[in-house]
C-alpha atoms as a PDB file:
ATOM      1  CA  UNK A   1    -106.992 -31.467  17.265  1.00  0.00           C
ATOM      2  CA  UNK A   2    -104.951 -28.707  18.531  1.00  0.00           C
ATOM      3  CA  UNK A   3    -103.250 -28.486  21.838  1.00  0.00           C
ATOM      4  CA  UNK A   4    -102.863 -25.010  23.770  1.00  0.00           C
ATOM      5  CA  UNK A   5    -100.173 -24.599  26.424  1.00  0.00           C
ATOM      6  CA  UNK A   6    -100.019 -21.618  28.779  1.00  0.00           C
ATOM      7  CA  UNK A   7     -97.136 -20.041  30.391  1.00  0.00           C
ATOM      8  CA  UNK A   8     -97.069 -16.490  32.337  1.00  0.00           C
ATOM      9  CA  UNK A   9     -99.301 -16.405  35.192  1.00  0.00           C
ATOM     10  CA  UNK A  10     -98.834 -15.622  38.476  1.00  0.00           C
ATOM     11  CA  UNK A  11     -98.921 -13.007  41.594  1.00  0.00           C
ATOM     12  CA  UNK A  12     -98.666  -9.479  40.955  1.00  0.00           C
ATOM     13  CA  UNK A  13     -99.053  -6.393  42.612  1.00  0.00           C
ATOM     14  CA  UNK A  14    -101.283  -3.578  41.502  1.00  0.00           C
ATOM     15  CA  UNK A  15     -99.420  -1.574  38.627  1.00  0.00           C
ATOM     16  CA  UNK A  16     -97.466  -4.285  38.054  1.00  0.00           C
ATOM     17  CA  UNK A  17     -96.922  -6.262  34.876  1.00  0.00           C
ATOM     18  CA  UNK A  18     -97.226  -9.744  33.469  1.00  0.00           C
ATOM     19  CA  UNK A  19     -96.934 -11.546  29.936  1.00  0.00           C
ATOM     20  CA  UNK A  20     -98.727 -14.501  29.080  1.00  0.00           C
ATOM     21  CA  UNK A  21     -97.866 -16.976  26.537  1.00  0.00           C
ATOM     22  CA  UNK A  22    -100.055 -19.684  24.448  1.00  0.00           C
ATOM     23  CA  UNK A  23     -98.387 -22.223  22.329  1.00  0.00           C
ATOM     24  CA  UNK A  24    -100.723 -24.067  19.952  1.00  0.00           C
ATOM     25  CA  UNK A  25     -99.339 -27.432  18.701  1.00  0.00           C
ATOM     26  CA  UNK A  26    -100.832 -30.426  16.698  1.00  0.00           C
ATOM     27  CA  UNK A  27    -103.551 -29.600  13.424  1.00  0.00           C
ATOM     28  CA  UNK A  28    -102.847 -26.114  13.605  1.00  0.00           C
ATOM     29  CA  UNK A  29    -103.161 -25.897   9.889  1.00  0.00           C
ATOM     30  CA  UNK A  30    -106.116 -22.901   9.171  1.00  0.00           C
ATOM     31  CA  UNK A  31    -105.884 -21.305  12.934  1.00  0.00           C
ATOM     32  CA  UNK A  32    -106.903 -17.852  11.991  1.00  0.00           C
ATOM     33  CA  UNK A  33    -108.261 -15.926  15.365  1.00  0.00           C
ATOM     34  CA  UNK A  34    -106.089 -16.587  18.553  1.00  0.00           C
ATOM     35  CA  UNK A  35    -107.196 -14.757  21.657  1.00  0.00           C
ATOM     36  CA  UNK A  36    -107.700 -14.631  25.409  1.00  0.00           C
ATOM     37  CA  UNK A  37    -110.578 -14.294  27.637  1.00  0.00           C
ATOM     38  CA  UNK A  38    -110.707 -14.516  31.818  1.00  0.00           C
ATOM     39  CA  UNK A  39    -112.862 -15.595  34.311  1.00  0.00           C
ATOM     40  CA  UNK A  40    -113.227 -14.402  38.132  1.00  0.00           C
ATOM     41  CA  UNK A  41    -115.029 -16.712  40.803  1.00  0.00           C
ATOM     42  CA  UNK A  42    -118.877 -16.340  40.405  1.00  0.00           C
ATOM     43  CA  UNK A  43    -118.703 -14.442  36.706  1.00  0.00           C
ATOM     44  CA  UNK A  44    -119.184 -15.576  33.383  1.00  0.00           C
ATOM     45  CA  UNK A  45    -115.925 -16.191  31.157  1.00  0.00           C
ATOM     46  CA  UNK A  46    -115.543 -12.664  29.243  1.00  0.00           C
ATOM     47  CA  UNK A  47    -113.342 -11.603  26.430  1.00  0.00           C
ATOM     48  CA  UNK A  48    -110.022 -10.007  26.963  1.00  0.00           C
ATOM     49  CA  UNK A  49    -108.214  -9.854  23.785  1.00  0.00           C
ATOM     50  CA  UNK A  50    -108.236 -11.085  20.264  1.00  0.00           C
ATOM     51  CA  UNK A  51    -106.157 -11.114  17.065  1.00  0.00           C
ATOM     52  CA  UNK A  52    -106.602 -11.736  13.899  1.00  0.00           C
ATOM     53  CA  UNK A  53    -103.950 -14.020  11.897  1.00  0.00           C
ATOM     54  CA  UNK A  54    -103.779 -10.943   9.778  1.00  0.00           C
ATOM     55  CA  UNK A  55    -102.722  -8.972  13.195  1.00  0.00           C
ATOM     56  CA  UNK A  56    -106.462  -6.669  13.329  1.00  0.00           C
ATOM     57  CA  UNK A  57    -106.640  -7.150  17.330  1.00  0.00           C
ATOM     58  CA  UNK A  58    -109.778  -6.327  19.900  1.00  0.00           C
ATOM     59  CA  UNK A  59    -109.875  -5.423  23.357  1.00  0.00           C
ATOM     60  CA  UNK A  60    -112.091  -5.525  26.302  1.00  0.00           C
ATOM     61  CA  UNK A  61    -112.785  -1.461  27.161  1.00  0.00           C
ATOM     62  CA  UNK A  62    -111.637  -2.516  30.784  1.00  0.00           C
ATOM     63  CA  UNK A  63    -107.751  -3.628  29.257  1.00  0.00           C
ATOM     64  CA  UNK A  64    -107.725  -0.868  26.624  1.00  0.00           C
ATOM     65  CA  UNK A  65    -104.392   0.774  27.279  1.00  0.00           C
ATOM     66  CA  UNK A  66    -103.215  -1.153  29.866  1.00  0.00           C
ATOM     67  CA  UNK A  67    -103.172  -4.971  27.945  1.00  0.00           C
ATOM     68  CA  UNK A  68    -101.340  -5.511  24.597  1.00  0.00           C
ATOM     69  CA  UNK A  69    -102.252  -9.086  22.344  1.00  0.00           C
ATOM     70  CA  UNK A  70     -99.900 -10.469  19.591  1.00  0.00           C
ATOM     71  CA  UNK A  71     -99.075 -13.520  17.504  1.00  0.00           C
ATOM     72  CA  UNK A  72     -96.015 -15.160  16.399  1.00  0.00           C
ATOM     73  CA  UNK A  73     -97.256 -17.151  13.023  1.00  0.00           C
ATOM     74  CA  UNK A  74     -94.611 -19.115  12.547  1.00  0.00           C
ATOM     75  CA  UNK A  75     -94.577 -20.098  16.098  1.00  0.00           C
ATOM     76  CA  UNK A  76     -98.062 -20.806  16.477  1.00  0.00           C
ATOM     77  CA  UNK A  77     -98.247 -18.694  19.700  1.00  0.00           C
ATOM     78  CA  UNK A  78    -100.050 -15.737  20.947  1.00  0.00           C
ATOM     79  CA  UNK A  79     -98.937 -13.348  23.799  1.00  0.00           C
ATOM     80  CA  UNK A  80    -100.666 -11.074  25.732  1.00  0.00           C
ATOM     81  CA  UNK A  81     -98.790  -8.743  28.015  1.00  0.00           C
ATOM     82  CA  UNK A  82    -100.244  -7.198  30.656  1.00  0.00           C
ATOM     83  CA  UNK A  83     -99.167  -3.399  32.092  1.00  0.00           C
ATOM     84  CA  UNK A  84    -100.436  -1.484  35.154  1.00  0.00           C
ATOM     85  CA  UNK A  85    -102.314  -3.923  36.220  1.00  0.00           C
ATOM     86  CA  UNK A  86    -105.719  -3.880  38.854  1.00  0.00           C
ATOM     87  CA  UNK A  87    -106.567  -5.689  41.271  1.00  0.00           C
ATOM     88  CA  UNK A  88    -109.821  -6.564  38.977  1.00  0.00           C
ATOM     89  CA  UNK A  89    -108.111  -7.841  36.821  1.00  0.00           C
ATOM     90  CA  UNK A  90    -107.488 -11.382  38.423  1.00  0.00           C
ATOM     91  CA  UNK A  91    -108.939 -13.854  37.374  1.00  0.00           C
ATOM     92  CA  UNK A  92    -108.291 -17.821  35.518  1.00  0.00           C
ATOM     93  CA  UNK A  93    -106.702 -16.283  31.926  1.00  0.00           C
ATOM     94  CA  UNK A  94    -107.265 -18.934  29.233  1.00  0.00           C
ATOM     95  CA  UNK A  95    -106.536 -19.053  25.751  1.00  0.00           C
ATOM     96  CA  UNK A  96    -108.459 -19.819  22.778  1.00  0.00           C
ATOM     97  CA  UNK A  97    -107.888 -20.697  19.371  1.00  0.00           C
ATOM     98  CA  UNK A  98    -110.278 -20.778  16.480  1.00  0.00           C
ATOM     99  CA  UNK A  99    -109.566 -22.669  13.336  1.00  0.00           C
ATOM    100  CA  UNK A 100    -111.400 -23.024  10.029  1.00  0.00           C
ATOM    101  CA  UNK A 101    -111.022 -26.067   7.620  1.00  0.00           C
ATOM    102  CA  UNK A 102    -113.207 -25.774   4.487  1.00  0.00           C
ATOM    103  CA  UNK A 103    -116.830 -24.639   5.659  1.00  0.00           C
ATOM    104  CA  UNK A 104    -116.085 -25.571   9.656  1.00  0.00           C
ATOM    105  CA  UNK A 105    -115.055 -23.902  12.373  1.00  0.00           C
ATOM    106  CA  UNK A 106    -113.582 -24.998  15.710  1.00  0.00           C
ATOM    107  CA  UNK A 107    -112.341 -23.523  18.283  1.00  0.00           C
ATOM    108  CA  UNK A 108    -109.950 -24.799  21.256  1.00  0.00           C
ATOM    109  CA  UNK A 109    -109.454 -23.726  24.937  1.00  0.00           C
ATOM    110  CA  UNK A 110    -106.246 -23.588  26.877  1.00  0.00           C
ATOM    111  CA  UNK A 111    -106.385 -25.458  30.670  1.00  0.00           C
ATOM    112  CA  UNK A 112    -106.110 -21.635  32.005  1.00  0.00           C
ATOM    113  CA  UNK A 113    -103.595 -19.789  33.683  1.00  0.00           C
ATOM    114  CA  UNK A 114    -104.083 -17.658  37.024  1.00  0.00           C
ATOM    115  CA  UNK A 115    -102.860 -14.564  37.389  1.00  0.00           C
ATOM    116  CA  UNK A 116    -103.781 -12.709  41.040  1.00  0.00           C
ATOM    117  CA  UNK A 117    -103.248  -9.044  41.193  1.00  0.00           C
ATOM    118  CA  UNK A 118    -102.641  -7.793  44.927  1.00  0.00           C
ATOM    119  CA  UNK A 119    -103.235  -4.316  46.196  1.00  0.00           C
END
C-alpha cells in the first residue's frame, strides 16, 4: 500500500499563486507516474498534471503556462505549483500515484486538497 499526504491548499485570489505538495510513504517501491487531477462541484474529476519518474510531464491545455508539476525521487513527493491563477481553477486538487510491480499496476489517490480561487 502506499499512503499520499497533501499539503498546499487554500484561498487565493485571482492571479495569485499556490504550491501543492504530495508525499507518498509506505510500498513506494516501482511508483513511476505521480500526478494531479481536480474536481469542481457537479464535474467529473479531470486531469491536471502528470510526470513521469523519468521527469516527461503533461498538462491540462487549461493550466498550460500558468501550472508547473515536479518530483523529488528521493523524497517520494510531487509538487505542483500553481501561478496566475483563475477563478476556474478551484476545485478539490488530489493526488495520484501509479505504481507497477512485475505485470500490475496500481494506482493510489490522495484524501484531496482544496484550493478556492477568489475574484
Amino acid at each position: 500500500q502506499v499512503q499520499l499526504v497533501e499539503s498546499g491548499g487554500g484561498l487565493v485570489q485571482a492571479g495569485g499563486s499556490l504550491r501543492l505538495s504530495c508525499a507518498a510513504s509506505g510500498s513506494t517501491f516501482g511508483i513511476n507516474r505521480m500526478g494531479w487531477f481536480r474536481q469542481s462541484p457537479g464535474n467529473q474529476r479531470e486531469l491536471v498534471a502528470t510526470i513521469s519518474n523519468g521527469g516527461t510531464t503533461d498538462y491540462a491545455d487549461s493550466v498550460k503556462g500558468r501550472f508547473t508539476i515536479s518530483r523529488d525521487n528521493a523524497k517520494n513527493t510531487v509538487y505542483l505549483q500553481m501561478n496566475n491563477m483563475k477563478p476556474e481553477d478551484t476545485a478539490v486538487y488530489y493526488c495520484n500515484v501509479r505504481r507497477v510491480v512485475m505485470i500490475s499496476s496500481f494506482e493510489y489517490w490522495g484524501q484531496g486538497t482544496l484550493v478556492n480561487v477568489s475574484e
